[in-house]
N, C-alpha and C. Protein backbone atom coordinates (compact mmCIF):
# COMPACT_ATOMS: atom_id res chain seq x y z
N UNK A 1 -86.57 85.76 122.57
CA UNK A 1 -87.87 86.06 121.96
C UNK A 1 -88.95 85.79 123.00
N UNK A 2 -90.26 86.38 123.26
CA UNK A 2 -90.42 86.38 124.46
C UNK A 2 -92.04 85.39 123.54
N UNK A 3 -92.36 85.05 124.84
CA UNK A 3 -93.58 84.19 124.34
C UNK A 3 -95.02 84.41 123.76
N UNK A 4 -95.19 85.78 123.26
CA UNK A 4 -96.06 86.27 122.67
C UNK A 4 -95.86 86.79 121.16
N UNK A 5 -94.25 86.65 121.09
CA UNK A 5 -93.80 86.72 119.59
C UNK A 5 -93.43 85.56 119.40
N UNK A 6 -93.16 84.74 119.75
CA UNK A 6 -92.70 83.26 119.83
C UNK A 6 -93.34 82.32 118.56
N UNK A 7 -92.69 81.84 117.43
CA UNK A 7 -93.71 81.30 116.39
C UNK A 7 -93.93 80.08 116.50
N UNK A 8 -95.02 79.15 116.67
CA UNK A 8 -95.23 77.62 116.34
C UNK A 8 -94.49 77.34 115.39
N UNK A 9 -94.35 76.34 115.78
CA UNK A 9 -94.05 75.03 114.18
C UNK A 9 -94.52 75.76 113.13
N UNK A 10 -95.87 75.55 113.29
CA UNK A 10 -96.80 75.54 111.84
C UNK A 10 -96.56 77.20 111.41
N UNK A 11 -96.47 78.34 112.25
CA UNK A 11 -96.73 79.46 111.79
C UNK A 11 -95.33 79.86 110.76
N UNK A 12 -94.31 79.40 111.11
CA UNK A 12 -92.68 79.71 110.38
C UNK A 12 -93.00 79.25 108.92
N UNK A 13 -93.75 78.03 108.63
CA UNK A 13 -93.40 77.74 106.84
C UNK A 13 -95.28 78.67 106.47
N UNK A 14 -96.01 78.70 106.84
CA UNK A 14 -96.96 79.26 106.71
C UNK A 14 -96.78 80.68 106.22
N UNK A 15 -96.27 81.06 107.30
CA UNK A 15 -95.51 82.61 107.03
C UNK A 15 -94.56 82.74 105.67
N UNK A 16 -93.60 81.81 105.44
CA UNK A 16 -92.75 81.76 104.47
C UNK A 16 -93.67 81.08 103.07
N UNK A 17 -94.91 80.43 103.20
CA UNK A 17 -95.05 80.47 102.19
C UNK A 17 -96.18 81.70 101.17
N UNK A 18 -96.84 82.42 102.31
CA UNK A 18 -97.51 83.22 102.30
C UNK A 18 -96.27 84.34 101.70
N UNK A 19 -94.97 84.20 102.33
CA UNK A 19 -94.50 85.99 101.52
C UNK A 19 -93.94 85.13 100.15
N UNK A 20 -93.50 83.89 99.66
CA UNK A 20 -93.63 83.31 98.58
C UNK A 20 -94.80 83.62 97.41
N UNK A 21 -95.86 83.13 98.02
CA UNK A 21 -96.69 83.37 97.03
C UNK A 21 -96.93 84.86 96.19
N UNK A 22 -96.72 85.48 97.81
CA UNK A 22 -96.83 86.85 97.28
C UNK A 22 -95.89 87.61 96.45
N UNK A 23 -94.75 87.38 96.55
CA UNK A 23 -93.42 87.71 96.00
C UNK A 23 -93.93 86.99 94.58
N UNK A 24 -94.15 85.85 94.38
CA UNK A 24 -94.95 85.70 92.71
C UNK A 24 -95.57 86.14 92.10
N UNK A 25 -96.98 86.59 92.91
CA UNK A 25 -97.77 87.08 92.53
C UNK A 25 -97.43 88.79 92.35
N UNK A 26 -96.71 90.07 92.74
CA UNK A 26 -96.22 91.06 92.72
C UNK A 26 -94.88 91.07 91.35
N UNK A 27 -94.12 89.57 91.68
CA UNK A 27 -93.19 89.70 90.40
C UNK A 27 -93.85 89.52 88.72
N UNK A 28 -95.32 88.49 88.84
CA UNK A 28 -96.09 88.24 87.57
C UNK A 28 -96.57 89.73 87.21
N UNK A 29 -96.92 90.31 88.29
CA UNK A 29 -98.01 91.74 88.10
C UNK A 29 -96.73 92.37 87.05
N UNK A 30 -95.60 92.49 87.82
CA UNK A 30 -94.55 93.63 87.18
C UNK A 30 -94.11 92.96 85.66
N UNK A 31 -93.92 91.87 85.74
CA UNK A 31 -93.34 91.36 84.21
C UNK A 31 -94.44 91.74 83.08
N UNK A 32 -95.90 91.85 83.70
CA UNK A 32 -96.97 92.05 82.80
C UNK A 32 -97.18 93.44 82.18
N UNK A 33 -96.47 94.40 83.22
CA UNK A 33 -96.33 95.47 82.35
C UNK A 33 -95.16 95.84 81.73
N UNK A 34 -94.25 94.75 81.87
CA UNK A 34 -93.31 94.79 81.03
C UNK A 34 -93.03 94.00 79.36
N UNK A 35 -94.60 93.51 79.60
CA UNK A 35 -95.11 92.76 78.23
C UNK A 35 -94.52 91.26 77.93
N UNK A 36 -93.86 91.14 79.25
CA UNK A 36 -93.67 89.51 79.64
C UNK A 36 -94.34 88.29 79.85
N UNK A 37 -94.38 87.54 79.25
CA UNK A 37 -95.45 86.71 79.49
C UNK A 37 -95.62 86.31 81.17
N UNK A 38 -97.06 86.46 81.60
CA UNK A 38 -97.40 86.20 82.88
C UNK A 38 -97.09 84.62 83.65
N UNK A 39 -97.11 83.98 83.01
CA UNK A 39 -97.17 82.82 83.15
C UNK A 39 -95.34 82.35 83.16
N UNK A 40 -95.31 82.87 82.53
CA UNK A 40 -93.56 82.41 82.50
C UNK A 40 -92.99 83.23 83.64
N UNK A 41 -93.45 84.66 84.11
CA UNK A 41 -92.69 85.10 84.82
C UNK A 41 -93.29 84.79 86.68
N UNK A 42 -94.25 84.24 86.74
CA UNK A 42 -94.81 83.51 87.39
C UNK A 42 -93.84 81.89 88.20
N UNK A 43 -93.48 81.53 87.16
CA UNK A 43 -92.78 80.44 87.03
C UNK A 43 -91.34 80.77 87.48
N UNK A 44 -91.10 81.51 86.86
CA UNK A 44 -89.59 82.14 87.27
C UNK A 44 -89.19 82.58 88.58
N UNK A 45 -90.83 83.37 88.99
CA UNK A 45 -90.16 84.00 90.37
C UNK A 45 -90.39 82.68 91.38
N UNK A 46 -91.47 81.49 91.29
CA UNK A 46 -91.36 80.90 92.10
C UNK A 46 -90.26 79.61 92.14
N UNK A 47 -89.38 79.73 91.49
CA UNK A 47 -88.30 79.36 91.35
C UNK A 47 -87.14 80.12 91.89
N UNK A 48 -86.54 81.14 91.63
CA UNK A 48 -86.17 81.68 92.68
C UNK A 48 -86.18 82.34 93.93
N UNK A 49 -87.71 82.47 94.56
CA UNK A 49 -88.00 82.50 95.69
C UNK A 49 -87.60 81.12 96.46
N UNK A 50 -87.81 80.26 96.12
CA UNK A 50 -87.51 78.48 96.80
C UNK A 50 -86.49 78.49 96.76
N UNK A 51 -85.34 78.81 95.69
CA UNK A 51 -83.87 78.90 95.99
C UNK A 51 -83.73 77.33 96.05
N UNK A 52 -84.22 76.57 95.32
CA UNK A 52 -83.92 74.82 95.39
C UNK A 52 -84.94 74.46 93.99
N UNK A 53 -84.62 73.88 93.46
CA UNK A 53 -85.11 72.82 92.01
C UNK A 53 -86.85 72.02 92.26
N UNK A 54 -87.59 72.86 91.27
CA UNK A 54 -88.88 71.73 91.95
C UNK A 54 -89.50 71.22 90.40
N UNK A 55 -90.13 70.22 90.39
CA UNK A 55 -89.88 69.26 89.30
C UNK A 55 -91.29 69.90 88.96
N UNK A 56 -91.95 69.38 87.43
CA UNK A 56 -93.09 70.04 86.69
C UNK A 56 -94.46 69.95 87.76
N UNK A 57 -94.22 68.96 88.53
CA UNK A 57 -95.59 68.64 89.01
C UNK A 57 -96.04 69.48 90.09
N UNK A 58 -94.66 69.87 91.07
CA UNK A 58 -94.65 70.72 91.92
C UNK A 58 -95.25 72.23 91.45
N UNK A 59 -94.27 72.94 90.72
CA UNK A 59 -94.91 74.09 89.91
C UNK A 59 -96.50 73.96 89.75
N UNK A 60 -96.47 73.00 88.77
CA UNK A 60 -98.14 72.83 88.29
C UNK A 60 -99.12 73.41 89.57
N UNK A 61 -98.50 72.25 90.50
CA UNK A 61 -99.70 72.59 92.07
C UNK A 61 -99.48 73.80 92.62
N UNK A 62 -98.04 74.10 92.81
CA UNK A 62 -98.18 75.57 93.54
C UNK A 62 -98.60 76.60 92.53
N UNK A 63 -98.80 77.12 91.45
CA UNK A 63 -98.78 77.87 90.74
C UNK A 63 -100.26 77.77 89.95
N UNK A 64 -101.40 76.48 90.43
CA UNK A 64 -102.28 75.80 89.42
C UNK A 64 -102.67 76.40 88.00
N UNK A 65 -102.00 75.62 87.36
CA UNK A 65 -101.69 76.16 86.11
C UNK A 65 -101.35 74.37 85.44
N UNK A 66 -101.57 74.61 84.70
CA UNK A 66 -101.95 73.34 83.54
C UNK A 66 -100.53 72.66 83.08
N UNK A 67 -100.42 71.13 82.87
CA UNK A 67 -98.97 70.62 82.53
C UNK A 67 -98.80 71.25 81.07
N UNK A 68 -99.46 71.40 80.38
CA UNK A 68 -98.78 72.01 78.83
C UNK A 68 -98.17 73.77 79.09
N UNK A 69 -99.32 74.64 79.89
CA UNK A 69 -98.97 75.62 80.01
C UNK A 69 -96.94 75.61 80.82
N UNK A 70 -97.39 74.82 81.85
CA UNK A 70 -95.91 74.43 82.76
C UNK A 70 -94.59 74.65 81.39
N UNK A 71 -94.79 73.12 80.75
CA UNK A 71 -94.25 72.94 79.67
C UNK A 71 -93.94 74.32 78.83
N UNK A 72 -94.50 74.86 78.32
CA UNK A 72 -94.56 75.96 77.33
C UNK A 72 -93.31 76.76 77.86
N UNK A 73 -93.70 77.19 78.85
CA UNK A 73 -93.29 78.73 79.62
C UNK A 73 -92.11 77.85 80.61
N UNK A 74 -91.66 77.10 80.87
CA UNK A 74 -90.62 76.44 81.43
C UNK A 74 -89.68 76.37 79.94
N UNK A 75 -89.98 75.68 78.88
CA UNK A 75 -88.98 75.35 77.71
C UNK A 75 -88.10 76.96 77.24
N UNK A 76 -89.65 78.06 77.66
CA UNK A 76 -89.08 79.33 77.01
C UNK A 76 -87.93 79.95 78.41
N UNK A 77 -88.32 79.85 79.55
CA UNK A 77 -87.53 80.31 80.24
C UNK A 77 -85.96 79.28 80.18
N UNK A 78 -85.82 78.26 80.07
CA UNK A 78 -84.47 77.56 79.32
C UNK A 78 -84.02 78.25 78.15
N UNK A 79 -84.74 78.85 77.11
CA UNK A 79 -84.38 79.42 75.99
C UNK A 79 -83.73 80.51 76.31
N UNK A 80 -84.66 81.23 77.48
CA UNK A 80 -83.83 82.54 77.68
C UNK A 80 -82.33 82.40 78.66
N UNK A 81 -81.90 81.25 79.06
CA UNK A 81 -81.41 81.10 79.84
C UNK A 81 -81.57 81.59 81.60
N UNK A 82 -82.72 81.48 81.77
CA UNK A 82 -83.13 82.34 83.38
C UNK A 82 -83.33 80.73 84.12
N UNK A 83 -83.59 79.86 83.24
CA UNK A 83 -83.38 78.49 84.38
C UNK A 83 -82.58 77.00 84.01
N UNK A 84 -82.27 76.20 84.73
CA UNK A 84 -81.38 75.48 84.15
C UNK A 84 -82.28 73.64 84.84
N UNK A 85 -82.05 73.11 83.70
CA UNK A 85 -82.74 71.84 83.91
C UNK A 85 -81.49 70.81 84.88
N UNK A 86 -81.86 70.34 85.97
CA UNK A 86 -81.76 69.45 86.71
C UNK A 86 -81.83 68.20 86.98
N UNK A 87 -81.64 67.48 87.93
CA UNK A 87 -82.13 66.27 88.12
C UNK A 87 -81.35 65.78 89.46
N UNK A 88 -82.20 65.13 90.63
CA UNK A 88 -81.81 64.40 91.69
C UNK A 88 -81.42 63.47 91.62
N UNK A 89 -80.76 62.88 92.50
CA UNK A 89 -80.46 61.39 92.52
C UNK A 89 -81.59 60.44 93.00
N UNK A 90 -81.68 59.50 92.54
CA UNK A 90 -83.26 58.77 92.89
C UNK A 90 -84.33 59.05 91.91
N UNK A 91 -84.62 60.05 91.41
CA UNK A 91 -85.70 60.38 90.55
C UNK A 91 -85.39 60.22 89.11
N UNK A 92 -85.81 60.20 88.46
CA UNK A 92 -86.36 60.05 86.84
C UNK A 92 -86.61 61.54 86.36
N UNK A 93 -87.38 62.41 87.47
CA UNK A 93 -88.26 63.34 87.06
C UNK A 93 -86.94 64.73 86.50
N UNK A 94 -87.22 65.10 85.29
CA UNK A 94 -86.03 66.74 85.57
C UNK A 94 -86.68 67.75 86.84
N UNK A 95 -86.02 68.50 86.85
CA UNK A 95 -86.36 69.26 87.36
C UNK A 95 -85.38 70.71 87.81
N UNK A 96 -86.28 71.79 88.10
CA UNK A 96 -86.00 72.88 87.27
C UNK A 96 -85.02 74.29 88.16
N UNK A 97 -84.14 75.37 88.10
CA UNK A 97 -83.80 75.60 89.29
C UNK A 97 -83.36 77.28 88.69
N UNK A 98 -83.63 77.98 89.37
CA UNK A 98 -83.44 79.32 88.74
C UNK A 98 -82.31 79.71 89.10
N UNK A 99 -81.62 80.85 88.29
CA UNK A 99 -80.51 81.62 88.29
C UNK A 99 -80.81 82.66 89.42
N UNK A 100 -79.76 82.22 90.79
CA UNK A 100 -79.78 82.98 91.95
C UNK A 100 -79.09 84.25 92.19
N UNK A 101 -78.08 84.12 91.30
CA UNK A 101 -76.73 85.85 91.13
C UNK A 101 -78.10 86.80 90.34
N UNK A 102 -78.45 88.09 91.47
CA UNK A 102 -79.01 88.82 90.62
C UNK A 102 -78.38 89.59 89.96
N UNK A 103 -77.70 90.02 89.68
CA UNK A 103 -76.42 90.34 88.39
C UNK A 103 -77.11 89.55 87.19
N UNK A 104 -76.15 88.29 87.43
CA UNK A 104 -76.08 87.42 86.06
C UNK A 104 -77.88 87.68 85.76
N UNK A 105 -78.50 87.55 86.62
CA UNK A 105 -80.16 87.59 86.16
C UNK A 105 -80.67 88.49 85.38
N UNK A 106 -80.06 89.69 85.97
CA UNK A 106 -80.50 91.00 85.40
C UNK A 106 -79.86 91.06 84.26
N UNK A 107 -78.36 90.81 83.86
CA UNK A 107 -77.86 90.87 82.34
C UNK A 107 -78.60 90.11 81.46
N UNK A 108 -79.09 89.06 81.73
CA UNK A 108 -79.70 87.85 80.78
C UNK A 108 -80.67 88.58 80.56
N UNK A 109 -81.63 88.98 81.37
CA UNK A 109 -83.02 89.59 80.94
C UNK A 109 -82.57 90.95 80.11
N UNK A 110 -82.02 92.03 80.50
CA UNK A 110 -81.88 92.60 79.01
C UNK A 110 -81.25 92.20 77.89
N UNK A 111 -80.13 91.45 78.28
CA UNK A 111 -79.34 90.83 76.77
C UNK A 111 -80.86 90.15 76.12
N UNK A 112 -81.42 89.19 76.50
CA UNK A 112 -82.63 88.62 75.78
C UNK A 112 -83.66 89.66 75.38
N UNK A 113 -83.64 90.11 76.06
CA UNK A 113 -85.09 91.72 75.65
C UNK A 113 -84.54 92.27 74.47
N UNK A 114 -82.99 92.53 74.62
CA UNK A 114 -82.28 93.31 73.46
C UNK A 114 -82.67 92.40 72.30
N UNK A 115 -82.46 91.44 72.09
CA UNK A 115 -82.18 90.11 71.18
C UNK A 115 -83.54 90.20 70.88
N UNK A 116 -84.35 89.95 71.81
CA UNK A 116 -85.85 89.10 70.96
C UNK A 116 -86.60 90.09 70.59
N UNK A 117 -86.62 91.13 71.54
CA UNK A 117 -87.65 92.19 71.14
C UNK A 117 -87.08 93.61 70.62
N UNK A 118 -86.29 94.03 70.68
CA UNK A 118 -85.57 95.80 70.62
C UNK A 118 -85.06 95.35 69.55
N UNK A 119 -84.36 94.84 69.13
CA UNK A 119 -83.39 94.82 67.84
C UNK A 119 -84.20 94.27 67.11
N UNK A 120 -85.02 93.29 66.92
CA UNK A 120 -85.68 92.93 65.22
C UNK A 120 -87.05 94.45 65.23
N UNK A 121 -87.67 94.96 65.99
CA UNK A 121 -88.47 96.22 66.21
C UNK A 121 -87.58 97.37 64.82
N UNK A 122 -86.46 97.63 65.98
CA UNK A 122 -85.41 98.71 65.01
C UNK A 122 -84.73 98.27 63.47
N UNK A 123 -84.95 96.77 63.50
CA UNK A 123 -84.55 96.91 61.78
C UNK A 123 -85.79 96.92 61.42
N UNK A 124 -86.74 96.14 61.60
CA UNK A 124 -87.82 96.58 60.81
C UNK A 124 -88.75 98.00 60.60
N UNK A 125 -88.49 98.30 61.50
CA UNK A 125 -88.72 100.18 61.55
C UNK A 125 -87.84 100.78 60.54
N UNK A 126 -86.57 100.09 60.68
CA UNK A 126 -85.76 100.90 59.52
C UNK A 126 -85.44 100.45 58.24
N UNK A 127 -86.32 99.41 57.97
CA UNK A 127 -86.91 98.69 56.51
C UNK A 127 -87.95 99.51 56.21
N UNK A 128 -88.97 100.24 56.96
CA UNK A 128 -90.18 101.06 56.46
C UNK A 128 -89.38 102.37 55.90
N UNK A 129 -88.77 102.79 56.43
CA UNK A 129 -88.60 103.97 56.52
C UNK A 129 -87.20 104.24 54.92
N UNK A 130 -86.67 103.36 54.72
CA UNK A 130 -85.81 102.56 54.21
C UNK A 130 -86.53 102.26 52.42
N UNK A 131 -87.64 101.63 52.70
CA UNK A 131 -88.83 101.25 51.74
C UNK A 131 -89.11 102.92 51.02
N UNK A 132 -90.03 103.62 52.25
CA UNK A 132 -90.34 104.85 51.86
C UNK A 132 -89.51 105.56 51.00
N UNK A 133 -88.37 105.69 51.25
CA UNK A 133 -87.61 106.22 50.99
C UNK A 133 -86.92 106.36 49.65
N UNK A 134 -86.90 104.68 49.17
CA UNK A 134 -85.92 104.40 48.19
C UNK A 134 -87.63 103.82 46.83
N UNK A 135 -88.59 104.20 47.40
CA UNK A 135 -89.92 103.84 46.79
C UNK A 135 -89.68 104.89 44.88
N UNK A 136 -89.24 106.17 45.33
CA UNK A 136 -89.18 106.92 44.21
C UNK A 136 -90.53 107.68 44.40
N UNK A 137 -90.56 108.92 44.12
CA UNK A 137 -91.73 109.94 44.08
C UNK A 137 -92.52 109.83 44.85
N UNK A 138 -91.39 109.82 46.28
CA UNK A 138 -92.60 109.79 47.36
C UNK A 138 -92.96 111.06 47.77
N UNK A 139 -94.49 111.01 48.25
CA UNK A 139 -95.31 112.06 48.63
C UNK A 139 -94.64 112.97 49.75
N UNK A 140 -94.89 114.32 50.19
CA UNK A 140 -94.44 115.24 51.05
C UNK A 140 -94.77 114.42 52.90
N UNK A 141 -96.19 113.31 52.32
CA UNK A 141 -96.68 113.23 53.87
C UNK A 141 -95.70 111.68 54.14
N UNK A 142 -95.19 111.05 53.05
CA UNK A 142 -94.50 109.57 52.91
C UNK A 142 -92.78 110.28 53.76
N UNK A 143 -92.46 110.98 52.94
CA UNK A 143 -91.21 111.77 52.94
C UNK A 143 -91.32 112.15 54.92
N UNK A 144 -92.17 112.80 55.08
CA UNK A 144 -92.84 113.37 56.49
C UNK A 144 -92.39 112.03 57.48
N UNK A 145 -93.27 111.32 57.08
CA UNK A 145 -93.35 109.85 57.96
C UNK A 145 -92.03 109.06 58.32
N UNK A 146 -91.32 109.31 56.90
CA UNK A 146 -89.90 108.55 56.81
C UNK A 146 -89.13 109.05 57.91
N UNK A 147 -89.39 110.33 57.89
CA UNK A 147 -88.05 110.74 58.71
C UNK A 147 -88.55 111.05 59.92
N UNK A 148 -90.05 110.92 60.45
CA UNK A 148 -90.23 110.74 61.80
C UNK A 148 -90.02 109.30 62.29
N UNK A 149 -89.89 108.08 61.63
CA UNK A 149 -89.66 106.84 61.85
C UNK A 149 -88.02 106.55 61.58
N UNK A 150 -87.27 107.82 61.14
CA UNK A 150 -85.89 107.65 61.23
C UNK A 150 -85.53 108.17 63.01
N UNK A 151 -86.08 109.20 63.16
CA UNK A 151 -86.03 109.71 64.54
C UNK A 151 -86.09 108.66 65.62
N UNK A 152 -87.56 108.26 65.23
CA UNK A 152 -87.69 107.42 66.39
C UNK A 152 -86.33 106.47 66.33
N UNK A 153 -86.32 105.59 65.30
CA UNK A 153 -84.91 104.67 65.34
C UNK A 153 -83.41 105.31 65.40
N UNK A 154 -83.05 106.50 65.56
CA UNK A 154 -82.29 107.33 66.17
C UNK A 154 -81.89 106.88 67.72
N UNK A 155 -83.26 107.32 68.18
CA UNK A 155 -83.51 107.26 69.55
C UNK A 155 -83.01 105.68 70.24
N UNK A 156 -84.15 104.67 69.46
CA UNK A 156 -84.05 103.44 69.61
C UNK A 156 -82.40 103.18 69.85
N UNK A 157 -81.16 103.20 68.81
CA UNK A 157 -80.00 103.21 68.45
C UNK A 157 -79.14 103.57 70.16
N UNK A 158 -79.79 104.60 70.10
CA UNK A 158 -79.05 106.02 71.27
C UNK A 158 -79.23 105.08 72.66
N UNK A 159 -80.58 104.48 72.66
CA UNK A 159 -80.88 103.77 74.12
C UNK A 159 -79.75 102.29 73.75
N UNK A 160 -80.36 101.88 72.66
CA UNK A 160 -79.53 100.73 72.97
C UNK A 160 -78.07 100.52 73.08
N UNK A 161 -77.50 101.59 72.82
CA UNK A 161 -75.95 101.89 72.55
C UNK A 161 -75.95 102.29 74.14
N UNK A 162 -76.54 102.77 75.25
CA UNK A 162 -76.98 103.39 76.58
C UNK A 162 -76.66 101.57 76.63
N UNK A 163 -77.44 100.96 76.72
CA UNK A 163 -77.52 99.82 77.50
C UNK A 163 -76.11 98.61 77.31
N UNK A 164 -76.03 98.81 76.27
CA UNK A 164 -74.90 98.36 75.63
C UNK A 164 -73.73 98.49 76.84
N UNK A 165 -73.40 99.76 76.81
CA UNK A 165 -72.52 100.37 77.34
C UNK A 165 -72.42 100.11 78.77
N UNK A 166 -73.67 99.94 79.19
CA UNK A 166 -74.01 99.45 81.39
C UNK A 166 -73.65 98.27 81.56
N UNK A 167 -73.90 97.56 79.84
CA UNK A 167 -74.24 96.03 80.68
C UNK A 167 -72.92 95.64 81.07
N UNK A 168 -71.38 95.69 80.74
CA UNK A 168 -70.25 95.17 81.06
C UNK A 168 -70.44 95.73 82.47
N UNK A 169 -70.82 96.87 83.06
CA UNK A 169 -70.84 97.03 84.40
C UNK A 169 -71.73 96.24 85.32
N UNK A 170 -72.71 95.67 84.93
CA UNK A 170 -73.95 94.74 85.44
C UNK A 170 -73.35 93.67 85.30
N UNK A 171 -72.52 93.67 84.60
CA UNK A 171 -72.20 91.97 84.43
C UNK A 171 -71.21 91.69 85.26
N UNK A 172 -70.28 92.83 85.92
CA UNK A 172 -69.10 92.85 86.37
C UNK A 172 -69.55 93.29 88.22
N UNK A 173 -70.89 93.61 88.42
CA UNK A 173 -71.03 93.85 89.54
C UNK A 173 -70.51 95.04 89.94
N UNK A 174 -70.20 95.81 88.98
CA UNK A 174 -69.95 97.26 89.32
C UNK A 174 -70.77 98.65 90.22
N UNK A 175 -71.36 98.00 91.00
CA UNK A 175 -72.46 98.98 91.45
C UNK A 175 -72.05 100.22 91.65
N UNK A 176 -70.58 100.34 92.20
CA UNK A 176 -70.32 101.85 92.56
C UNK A 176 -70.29 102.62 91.07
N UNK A 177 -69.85 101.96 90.01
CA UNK A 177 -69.78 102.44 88.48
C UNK A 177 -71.03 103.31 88.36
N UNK A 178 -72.27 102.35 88.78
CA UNK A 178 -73.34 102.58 88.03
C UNK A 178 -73.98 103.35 88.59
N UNK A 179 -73.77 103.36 90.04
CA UNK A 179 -74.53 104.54 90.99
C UNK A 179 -73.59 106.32 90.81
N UNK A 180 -72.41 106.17 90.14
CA UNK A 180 -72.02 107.10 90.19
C UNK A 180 -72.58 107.65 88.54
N UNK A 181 -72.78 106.43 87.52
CA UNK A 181 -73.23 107.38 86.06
C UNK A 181 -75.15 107.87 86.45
N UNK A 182 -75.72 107.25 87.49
CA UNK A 182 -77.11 107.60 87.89
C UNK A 182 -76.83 109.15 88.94
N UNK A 183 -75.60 109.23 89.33
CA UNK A 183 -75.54 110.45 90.29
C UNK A 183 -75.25 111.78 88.97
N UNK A 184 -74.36 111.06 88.08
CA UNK A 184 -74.10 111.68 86.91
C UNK A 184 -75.10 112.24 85.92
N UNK A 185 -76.10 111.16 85.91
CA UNK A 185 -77.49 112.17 85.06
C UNK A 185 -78.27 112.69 85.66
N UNK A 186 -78.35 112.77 86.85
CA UNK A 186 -79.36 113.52 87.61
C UNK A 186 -78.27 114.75 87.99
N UNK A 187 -77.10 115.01 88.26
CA UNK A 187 -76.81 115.98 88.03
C UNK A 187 -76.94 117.34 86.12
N UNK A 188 -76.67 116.32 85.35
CA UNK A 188 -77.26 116.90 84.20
C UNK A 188 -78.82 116.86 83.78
N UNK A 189 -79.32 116.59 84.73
CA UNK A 189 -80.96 116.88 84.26
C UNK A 189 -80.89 118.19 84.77
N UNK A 190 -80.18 118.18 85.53
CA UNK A 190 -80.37 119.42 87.12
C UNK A 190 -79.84 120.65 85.90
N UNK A 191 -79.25 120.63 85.41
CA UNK A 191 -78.05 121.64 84.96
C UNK A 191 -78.30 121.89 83.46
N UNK A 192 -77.72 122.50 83.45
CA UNK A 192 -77.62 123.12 81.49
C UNK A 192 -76.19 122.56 81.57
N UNK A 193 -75.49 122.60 82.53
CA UNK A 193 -73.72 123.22 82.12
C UNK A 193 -73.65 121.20 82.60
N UNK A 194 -72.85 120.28 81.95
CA UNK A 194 -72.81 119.12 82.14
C UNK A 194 -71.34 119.48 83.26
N UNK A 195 -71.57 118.68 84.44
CA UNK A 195 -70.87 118.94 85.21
C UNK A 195 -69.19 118.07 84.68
N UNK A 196 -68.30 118.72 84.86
CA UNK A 196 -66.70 118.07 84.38
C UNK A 196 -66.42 116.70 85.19
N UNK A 197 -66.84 116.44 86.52
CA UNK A 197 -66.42 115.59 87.08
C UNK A 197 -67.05 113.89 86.69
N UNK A 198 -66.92 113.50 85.42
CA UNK A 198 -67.81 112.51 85.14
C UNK A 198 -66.78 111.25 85.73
């Protein structure tokens, strides 16, 4: 390395904590439009960016963000299973350490998405529709509604039975599986005629 690329001391963790922060701050942006709480997913990524266990107080400072908020959004990410409580030798303090297999990461986050949010959505969609239905002398526009809110939960059904179906491959690290059913629908977007070689 020649002496004009050459890094100080100080510039190597500087550098590393600068693409840290940022890698948080880019992973909070994305969870937010995924209707994730910011704060939790905040927490999450700077936990597995460090790739090592850092106790409430640490978070708090790197992340400045409040000990109850910490608390809150740390207890829920244990709930979801995305982090696992710790503890050093010498310390008292827990402390906290994220799930590094992005596999196992990625199954947990939809198995939990499926669980908390998609599945109680689709029964209760199909309690309205369900309601409407079995109400007696319902109107042409009630009748109308029912069965556009059966559609939609059709759909709902169709994706989640889709995901259903990937996740034993996500879970199994199947990438060639999965890159070949993604080569597989983009050949049938392409096509009318579904190609035989699935």
């Amino acid at each position: 390395m020649s002496e004009s690329t050459a890094q100080t001391p100080e510039e190597a963790p500087s550098r590393h904590r600068a693409a840290v922060d940022e890698f948080v701050r880019l992973w909070g942006e994305m969870a937010s439009h995924w209707g994730i709480n910011r704060t939790m997913a905040i927490i999450h990524a700077l936990l597995y960016a460090e790739g090592q266990p850092l106790d409430t107080d640490e978070i708090m400072d790197r992340l400045a963000i409040s000990r109850g908020n910490a608390n809150m959004n740390l207890r829920a990410l244990l709930d979801w299973g995305l982090v696992r409580k710790t503890h050093k030798t010498g310390s008292r303090k827990d402390y906290f350490e994220a799930e590094q297999d992005v596999w196992r990461l990625t199954t947990t986050i939809i198995e939990e998405r499926q669980r908390r949010e998609i599945a109680p959505v689709q029964r209760a969609l199909s309690d309205v529709a369900m309601d409407l239905r079995q109400a007696g002398g319902a109107s042409p526009e009630e009748d109308a509604f029912a069965g556009r809110i059966e559609k939609l939960v059709d759909v709902m059904e169709t994706l989640d039975e889709f995901t259903s179906t990937l996740l034993p491959l996500v879970r199994g690290r199947r990438a060639e599986r999965l890159q070949k059913i993604v080569r597989y629908a983009a050949r049938l977007r392409s096509s009318d005629t579904p190609p035989d070689d699935a």
